[in-house]
C-alpha atoms as a PDB file:
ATOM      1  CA  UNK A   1     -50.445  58.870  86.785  1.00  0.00           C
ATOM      2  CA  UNK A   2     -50.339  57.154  83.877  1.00  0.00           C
ATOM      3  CA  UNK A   3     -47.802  54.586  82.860  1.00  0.00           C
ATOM      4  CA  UNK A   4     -45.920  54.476  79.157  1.00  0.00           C
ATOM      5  CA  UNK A   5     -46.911  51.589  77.288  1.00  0.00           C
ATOM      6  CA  UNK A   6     -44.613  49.663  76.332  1.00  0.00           C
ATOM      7  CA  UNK A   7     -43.247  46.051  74.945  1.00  0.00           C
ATOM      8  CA  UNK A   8     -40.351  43.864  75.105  1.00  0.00           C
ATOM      9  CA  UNK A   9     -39.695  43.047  71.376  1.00  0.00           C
ATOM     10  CA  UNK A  10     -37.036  39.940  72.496  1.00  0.00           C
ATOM     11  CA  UNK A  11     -39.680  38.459  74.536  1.00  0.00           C
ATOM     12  CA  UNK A  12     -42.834  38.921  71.945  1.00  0.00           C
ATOM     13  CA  UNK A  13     -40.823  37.915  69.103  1.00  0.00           C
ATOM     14  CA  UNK A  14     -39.755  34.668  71.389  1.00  0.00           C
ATOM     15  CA  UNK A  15     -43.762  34.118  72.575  1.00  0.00           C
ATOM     16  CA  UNK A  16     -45.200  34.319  69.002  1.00  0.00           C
ATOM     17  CA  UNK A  17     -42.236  31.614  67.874  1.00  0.00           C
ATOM     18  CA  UNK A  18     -43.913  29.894  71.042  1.00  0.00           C
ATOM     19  CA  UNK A  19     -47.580  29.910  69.584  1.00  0.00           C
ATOM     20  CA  UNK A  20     -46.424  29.083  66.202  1.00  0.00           C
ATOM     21  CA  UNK A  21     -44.703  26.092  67.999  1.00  0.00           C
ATOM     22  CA  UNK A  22     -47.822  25.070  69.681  1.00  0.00           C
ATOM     23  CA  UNK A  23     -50.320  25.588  66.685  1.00  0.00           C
ATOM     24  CA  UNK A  24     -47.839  22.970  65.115  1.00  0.00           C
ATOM     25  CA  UNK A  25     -48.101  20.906  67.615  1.00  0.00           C
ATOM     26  CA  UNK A  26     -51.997  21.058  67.549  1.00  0.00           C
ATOM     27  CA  UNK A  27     -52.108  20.021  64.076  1.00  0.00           C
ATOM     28  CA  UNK A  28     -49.686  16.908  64.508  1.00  0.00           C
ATOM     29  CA  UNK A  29     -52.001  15.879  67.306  1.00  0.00           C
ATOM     30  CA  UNK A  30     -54.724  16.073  65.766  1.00  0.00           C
ATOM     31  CA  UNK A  31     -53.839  13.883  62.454  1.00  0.00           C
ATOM     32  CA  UNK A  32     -52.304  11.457  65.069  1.00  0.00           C
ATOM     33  CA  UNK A  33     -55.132   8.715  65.632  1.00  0.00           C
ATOM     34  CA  UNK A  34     -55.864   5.864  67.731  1.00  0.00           C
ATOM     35  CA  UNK A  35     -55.804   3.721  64.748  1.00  0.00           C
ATOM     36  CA  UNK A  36     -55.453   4.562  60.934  1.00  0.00           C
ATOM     37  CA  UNK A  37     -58.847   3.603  59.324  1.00  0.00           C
ATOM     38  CA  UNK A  38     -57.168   0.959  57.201  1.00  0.00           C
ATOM     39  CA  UNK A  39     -55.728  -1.069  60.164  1.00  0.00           C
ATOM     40  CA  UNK A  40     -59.671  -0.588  61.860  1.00  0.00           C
ATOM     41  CA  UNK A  41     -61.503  -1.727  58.384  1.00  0.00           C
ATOM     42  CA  UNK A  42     -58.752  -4.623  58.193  1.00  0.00           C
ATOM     43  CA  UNK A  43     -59.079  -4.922  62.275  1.00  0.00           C
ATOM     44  CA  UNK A  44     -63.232  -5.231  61.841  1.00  0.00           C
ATOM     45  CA  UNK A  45     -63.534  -6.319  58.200  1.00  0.00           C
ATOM     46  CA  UNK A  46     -66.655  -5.171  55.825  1.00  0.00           C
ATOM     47  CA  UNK A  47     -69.680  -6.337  57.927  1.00  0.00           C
ATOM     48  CA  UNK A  48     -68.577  -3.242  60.299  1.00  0.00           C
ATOM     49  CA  UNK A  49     -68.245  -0.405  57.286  1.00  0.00           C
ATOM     50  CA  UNK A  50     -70.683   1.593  58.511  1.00  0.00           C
ATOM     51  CA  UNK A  51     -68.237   1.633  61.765  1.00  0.00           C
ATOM     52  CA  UNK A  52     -65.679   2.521  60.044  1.00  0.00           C
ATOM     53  CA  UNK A  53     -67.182   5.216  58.049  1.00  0.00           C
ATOM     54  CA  UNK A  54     -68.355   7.209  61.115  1.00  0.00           C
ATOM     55  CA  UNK A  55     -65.061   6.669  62.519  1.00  0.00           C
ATOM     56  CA  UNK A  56     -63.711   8.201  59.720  1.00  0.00           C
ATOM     57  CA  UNK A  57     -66.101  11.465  60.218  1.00  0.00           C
ATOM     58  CA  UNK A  58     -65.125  11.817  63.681  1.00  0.00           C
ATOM     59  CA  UNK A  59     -61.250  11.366  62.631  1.00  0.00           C
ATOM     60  CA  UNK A  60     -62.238  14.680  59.989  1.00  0.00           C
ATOM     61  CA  UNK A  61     -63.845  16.520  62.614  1.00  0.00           C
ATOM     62  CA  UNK A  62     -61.702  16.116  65.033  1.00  0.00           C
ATOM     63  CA  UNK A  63     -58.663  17.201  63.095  1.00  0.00           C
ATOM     64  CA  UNK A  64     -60.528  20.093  61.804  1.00  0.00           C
ATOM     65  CA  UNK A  65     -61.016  21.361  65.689  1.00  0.00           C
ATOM     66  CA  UNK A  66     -57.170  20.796  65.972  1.00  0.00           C
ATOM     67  CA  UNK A  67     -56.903  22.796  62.656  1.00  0.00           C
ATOM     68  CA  UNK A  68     -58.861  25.547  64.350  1.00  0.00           C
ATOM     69  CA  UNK A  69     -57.319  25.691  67.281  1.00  0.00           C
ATOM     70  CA  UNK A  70     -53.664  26.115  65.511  1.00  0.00           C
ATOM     71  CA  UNK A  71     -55.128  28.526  63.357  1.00  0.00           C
ATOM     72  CA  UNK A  72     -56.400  30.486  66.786  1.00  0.00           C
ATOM     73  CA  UNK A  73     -53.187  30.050  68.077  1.00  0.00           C
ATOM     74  CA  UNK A  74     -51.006  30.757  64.517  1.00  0.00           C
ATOM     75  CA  UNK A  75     -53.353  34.358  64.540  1.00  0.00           C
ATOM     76  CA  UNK A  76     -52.385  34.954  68.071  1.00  0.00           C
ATOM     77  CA  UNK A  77     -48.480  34.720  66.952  1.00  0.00           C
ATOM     78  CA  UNK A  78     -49.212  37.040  63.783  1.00  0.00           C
ATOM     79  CA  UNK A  79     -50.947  39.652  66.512  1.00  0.00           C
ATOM     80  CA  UNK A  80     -48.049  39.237  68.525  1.00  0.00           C
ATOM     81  CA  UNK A  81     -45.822  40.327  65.981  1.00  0.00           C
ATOM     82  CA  UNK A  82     -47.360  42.978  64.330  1.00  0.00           C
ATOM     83  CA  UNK A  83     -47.567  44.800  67.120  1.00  0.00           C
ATOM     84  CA  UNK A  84     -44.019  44.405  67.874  1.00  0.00           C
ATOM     85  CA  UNK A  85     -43.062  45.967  64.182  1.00  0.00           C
ATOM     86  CA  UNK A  86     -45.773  48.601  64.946  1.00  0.00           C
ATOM     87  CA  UNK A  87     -44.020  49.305  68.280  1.00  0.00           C
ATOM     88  CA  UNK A  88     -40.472  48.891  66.836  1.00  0.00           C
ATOM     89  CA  UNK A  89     -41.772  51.455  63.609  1.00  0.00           C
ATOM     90  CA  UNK A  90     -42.919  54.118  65.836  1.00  0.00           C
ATOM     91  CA  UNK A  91     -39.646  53.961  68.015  1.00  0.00           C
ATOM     92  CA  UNK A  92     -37.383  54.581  65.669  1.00  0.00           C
ATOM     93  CA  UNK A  93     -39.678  57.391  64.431  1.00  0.00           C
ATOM     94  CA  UNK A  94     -40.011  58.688  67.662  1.00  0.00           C
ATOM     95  CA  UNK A  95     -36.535  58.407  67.774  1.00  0.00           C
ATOM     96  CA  UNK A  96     -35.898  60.322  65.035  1.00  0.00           C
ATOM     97  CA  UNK A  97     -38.072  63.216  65.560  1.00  0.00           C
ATOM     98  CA  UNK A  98     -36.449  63.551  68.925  1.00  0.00           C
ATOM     99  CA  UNK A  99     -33.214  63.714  66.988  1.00  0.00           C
ATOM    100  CA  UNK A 100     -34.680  66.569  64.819  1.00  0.00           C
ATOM    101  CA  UNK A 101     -35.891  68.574  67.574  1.00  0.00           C
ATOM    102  CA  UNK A 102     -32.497  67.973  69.229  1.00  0.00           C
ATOM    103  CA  UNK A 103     -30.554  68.500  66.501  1.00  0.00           C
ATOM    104  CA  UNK A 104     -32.431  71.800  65.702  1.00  0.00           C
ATOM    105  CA  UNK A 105     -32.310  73.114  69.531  1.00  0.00           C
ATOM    106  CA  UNK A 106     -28.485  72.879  69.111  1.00  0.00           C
ATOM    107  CA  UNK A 107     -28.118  74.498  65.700  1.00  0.00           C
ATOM    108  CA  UNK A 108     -30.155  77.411  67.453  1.00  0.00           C
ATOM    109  CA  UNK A 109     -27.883  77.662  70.491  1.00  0.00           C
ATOM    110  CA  UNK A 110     -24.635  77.993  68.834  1.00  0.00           C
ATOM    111  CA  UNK A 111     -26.119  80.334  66.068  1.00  0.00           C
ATOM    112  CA  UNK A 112     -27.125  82.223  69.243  1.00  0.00           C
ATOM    113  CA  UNK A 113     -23.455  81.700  70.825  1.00  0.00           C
ATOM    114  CA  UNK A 114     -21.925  82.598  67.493  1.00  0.00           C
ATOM    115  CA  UNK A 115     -24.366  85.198  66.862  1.00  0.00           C
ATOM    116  CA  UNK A 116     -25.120  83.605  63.044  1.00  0.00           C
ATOM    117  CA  UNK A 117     -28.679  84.145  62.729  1.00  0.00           C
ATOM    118  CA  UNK A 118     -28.972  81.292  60.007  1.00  0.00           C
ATOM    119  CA  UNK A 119     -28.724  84.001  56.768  1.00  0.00           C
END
């Protein structure tokens, strides 16, 4: 037998704040470096440039992999929340067309009661 599917929207809405969280944290790690590349030029001085200027490509890269990963991780938050509004949309319109059918099985039992046949 098959089970409903179904979600917690408290707990998604509460995991996607979570990846949002992280991807921020990603980011901020990633801009955070050993040393800036002004204290390593000053720290090695010009005879070293060519040092510092690779450093400075692997400083770029490496933030853009952090950058990627928080965007992986911002996208998993955005999934997680649209499919809690799609699940929240089609309960309440489940919801109401349960209420229709409802409502409309008791209008027909006390016109049947009443004998009113709706003219």
């Amino acid at each position: 037998m098959s089970q409903p599917i179904s979600i917690e929207t408290d707990t998604a809405a509460a995991e996607a704040h979570a990846w949002r969280t992280y991807a921020q944290e990603l980011e901020d790690y990633g801009k955070n470096h050993a040393m800036p590349l002004e204290e390593l030029h000053a720290a090695v001085g010009d005879r070293y440039g060519s040092y510092v200027a690779a450093k400075s490509h692997e400083y770029a890269a490496r933030e853009a992999a952090y950058a990627r990963a928080a965007a992986e991780a911002r996208a998993h938050a955005d999934k997680l929340d649209r499919t809690r509004q799609t699940f929240q949309g089609t309960d309440d319109d489940s919801a109401a067309r349960i209420r229709n059918v409802l409502d409309d099985a008791s209008t027909r039992q006390i016109n049947a009661i009443v004998g009113d046949d709706g003219v």
